[in-house]
Protein backbone atom coordinates (compact mmCIF):
# COMPACT_ATOMS: atom_id res chain seq x y z
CA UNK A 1 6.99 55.37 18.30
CA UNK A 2 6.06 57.58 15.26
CA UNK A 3 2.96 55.99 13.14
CA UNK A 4 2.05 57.12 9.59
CA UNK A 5 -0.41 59.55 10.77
CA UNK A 6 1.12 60.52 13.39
CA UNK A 7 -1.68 58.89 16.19
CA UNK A 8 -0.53 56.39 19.02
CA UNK A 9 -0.06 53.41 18.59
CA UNK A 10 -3.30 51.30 18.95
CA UNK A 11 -1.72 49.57 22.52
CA UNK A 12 -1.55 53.26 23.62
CA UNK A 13 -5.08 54.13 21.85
CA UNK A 14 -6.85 51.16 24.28
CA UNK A 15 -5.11 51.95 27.10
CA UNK A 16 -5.77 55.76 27.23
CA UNK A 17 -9.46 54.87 26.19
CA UNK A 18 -9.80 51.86 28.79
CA UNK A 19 -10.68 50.21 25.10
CA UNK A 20 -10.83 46.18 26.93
CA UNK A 21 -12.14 43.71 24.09
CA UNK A 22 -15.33 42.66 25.41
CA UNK A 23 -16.40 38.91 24.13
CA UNK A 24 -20.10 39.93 24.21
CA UNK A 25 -19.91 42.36 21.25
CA UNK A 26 -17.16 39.78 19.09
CA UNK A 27 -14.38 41.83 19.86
CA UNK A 28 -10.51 40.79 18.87
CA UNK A 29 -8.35 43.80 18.16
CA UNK A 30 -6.26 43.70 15.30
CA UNK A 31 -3.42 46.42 16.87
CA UNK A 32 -0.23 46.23 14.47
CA UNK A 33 -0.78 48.57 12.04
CA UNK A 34 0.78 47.31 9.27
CA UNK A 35 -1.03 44.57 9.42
CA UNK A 36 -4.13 46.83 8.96
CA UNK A 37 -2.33 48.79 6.01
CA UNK A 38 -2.10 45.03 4.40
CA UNK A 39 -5.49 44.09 4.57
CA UNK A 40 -6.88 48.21 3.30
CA UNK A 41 -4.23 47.52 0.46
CA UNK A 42 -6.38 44.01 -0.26
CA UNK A 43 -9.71 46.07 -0.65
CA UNK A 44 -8.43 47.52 -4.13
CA UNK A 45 -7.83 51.36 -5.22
CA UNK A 46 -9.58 53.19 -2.87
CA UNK A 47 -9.64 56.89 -3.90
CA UNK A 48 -12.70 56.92 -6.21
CA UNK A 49 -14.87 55.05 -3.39
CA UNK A 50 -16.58 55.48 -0.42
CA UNK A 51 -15.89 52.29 2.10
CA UNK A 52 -18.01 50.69 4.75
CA UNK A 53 -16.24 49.49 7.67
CA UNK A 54 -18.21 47.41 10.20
CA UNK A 55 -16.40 47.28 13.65
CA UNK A 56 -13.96 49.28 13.69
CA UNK A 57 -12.94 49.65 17.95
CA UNK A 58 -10.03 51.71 18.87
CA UNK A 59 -9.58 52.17 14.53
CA UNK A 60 -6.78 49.88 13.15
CA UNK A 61 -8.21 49.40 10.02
CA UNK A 62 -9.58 52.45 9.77
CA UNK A 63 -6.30 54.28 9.84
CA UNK A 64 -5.47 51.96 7.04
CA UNK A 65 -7.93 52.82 4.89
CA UNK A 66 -7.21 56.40 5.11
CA UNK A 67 -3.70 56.61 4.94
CA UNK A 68 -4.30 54.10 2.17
CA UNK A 69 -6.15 56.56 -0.12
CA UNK A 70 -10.24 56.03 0.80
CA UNK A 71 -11.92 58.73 -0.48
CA UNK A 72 -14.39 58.66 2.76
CA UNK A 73 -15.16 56.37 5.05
CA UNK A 74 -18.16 55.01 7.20
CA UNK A 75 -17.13 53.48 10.18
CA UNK A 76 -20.74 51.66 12.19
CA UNK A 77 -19.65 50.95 15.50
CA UNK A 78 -21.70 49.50 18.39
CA UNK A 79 -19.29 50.21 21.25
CA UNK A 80 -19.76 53.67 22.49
CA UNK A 81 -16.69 53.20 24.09
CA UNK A 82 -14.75 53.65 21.11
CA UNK A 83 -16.22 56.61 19.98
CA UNK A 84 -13.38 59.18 21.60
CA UNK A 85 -10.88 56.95 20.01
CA UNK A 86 -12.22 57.36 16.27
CA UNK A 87 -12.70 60.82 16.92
CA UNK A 88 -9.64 61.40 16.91
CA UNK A 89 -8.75 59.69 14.11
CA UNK A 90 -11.41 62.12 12.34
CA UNK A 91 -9.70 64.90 13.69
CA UNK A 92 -6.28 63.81 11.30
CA UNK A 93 -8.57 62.88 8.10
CA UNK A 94 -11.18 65.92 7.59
CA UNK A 95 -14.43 65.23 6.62
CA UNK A 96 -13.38 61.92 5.29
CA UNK A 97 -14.62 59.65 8.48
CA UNK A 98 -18.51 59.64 9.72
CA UNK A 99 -18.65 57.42 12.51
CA UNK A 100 -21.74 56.03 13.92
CA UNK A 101 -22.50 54.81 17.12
CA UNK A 102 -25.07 51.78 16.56
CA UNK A 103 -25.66 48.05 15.66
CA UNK A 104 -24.55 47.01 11.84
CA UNK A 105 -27.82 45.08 11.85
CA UNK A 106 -30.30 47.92 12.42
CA UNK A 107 -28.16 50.63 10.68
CA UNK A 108 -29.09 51.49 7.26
CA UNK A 109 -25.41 52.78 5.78
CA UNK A 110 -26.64 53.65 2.07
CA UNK A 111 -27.97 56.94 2.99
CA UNK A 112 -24.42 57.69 4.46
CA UNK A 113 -22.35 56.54 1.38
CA UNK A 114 -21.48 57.78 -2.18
CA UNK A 115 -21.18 55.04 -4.87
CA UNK A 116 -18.92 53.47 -5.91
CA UNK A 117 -18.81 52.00 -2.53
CA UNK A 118 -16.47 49.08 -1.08
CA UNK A 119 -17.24 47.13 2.28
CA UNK A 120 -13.89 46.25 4.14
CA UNK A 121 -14.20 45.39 7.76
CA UNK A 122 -12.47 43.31 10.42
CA UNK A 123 -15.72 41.75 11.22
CA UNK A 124 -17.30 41.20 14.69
CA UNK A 125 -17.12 37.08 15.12
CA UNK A 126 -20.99 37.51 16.29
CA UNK A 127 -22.55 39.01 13.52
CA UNK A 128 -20.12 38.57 10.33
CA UNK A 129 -22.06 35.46 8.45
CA UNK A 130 -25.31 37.44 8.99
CA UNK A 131 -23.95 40.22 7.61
CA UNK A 132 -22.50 38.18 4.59
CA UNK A 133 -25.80 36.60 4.05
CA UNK A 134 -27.55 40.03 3.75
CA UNK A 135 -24.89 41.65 1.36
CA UNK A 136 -25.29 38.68 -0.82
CA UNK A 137 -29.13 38.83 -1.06
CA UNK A 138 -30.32 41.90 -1.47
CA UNK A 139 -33.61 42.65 -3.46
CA UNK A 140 -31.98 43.50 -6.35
CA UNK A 141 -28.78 42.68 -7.90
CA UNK A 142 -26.25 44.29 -8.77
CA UNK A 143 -25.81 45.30 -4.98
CA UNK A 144 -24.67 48.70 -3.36
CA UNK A 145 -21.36 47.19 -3.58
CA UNK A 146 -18.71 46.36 -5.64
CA UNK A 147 -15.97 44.44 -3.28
CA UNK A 148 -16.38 43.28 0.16
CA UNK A 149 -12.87 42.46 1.88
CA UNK A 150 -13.59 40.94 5.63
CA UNK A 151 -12.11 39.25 7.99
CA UNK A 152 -13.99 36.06 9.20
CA UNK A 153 -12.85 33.02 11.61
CA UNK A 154 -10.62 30.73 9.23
CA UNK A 155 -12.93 28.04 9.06
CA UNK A 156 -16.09 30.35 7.98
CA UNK A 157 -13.49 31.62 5.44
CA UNK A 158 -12.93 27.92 3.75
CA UNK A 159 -16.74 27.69 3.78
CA UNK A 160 -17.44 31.02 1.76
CA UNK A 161 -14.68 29.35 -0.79
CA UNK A 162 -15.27 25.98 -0.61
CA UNK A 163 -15.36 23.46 -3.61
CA UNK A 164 -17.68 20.61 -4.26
CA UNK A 165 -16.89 17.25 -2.55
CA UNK A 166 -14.87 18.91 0.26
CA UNK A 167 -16.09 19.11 4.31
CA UNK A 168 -16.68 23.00 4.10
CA UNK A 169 -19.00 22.87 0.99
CA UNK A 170 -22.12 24.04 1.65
CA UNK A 171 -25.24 26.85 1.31
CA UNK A 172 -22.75 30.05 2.31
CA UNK A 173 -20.16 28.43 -0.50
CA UNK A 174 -23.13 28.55 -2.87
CA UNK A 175 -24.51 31.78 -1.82
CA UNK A 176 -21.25 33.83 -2.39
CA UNK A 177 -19.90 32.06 -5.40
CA UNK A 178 -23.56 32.30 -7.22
CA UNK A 179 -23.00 35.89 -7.64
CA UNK A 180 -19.45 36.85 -6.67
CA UNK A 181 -16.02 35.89 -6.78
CA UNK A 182 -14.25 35.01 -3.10
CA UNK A 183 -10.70 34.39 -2.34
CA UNK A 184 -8.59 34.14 0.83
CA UNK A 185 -6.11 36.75 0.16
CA UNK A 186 -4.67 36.35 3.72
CA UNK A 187 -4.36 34.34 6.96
CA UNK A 188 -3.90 35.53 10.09
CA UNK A 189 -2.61 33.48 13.08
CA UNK A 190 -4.58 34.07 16.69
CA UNK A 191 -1.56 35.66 18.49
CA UNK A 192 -2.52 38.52 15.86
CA UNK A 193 -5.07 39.85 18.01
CA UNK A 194 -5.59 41.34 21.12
CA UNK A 195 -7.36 38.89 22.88
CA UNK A 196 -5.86 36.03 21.26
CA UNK A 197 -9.05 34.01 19.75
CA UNK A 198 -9.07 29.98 19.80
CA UNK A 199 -9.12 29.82 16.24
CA UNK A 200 -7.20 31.38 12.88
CA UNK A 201 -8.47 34.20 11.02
CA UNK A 202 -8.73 34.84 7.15
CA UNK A 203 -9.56 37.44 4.78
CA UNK A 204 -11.76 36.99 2.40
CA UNK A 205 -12.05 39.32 -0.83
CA UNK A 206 -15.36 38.89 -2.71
CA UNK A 207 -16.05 41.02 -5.88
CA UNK A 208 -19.58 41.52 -6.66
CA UNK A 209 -20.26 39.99 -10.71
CA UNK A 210 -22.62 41.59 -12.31
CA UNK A 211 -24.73 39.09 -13.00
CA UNK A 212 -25.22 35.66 -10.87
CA UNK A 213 -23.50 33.52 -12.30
CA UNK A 214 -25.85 30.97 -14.01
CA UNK A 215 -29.36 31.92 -13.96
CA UNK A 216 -32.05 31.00 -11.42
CA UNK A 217 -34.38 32.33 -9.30
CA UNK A 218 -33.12 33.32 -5.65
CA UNK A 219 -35.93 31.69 -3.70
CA UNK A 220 -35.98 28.64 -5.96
CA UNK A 221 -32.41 27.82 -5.53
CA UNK A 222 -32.19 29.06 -1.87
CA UNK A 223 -35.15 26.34 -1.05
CA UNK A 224 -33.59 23.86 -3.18
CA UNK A 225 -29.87 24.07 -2.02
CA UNK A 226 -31.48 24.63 2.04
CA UNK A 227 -33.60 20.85 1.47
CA UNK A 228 -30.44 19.77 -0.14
CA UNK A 229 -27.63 20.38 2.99
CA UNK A 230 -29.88 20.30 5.78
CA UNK A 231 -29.59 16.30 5.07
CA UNK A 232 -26.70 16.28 3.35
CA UNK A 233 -26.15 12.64 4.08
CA UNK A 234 -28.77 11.90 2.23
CA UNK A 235 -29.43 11.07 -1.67
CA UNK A 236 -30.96 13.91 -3.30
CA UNK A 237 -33.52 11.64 -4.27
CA UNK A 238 -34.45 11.17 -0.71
CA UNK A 239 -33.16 14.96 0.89
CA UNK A 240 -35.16 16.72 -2.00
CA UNK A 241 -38.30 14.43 -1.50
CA UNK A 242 -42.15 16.10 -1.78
CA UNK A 243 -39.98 19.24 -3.55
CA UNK A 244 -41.71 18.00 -7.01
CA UNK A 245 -43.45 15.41 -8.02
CA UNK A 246 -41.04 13.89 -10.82
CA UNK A 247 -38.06 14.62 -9.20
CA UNK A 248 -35.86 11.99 -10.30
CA UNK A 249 -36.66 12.92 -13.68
CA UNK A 250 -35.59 16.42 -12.79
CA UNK A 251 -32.80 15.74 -11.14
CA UNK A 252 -31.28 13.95 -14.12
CA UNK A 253 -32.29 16.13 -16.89
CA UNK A 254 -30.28 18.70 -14.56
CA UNK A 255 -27.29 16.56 -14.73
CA UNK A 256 -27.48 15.12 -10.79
CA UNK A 257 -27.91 11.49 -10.55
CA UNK A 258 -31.06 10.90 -8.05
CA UNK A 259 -28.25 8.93 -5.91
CA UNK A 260 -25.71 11.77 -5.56
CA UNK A 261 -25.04 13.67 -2.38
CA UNK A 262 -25.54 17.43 -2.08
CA UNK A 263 -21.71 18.08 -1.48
CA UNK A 264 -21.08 16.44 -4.79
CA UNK A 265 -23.52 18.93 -6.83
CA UNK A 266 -21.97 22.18 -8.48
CA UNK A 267 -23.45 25.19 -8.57
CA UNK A 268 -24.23 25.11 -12.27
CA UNK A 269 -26.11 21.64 -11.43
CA UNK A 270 -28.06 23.21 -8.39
CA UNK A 271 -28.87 26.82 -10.52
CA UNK A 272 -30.03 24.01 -13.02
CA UNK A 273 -32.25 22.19 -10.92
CA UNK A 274 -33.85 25.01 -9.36
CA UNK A 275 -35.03 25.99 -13.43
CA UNK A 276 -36.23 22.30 -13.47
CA UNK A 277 -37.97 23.22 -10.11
CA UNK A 278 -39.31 26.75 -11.21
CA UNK A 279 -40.67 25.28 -14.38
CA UNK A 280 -43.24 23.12 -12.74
């Protein structure tokens, strides 16, 4: 069967290779390639950027990005198994794929990548909210990033774009939304994959703003929002108690009645209370 650049098919990829998705390392192959092509096409016009991929096994998505236009990519990959496998996709796309053999956790990527630089990765179930968490917070802001496009399990998808008063708002809602935009731009049943996981998958598109969206300090609101949902139950008056003295007076010159719940609060309310907070 002839494929767009003219490598095997990804069944024939893992079976030459002896490419088995092992559950320790996260691993659910993605293996029709136009399914691959779909989800490169959802990271944006490619050709001016450099693009991170995170997990990339026997190269599905890979291949997409390249035949899709990427001006390079850097594929991290912890599996030294699949190392043959990309090679040979870098032998079809010169010098336009670096792979590295190593854990997307200890590997520092920016000293491999070009800005402007886009993040699109089928993401390893293990690791992908860490690795969310860390592109969202980094020291500075604007990040090294412009879009991140990744592929999460369904229901860590609806919590990235959650809205207030639903089940799946929380702190990762209010993380990703306080400085950039997510949307599930597709939905992928489990028969997709090679193993078949328990649960649907989604892609999520975030693009970076660039500025957060109402002001605050990070540590503030992160301490603020964490008191807030880890009793979420609870009033605010009582979740948020010993945070500040006159709380209930902050709380309502922020807009939040001292009786609301956490998953009622918007982000404008808790960017607001953390000022309220900050300000002594």
């Amino acid at each position: 069967m002839a494929t767009i650049d003219g490598l095997p098919p990804l069944r024939d990829v893992i079976a030459t290779h002896g490419l088995s998705a092992k559950k320790a390392l996260g691993q659910n192959f993605l293996l029709d390639l136009n399914l691959t092509a779909k989800i490169a096409r959802l990271a944006g016009d490619m050709s001016a950027c450099d693009v991170l991929e995170i997990g990339p096994g026997p190269g599905g998505l890979t291949r997409g990005l390249l035949a899709e236009g990427a001006r390079r990519v850097l594929a991290i990959e912890k599996d030294a198994r699949c190392m043959p496998a990309l090679a040979e996709i870098a032998a079809v796309y010169p010098g336009r794929l670096e792979v590295i053999n190593g854990d997307a956790l200890e590997v520092d990527p920016l000293a491999h990548l070009t800005p402007p630089i886009r993040v699109a990765a089928n993401l390893p179930y293990n690791v992908g909210t860490e690795l969310l968490v860390r592109w969202l917070t980094p020291a500075e802001w604007p990040p090294f990033w412009e879009s991140l496009t990744l592929m999460f399990q369904k229901e860590v998808a609806e919590r990235i774009t959650a809205a207030p008063g639903s089940k799946a708002y929380g702190r990762l809602a209010l993380l990703a939304q306080w400085r950039a935009d997510p949307r599930i731009v597709l939905s992928l049943p489990p028969e997709a994959f090679t193993p078949a996981p328990k649960v649907s998958s989604a892609v999520v598109h975030l693009t970076a703003l660039p500025a957060p969206r109402f002001e605050a300090d990070p540590k503030v609101l992160e301490r603020v929002v964490a008191m807030a949902f880890n009793q979420r139950r609870k009033m605010l008056r009582a979740a948020l108690k010993g945070l500040v003295p006159d709380l209930e007076d902050r709380l309502i010159a922020s807009g939040i009645e001292p009786t609301d719940r956490a998953e009622t609060v918007s982000l404008e309310q808790f960017c607001a209370l953390a000022r309220a907070v900050k300000a002594g």
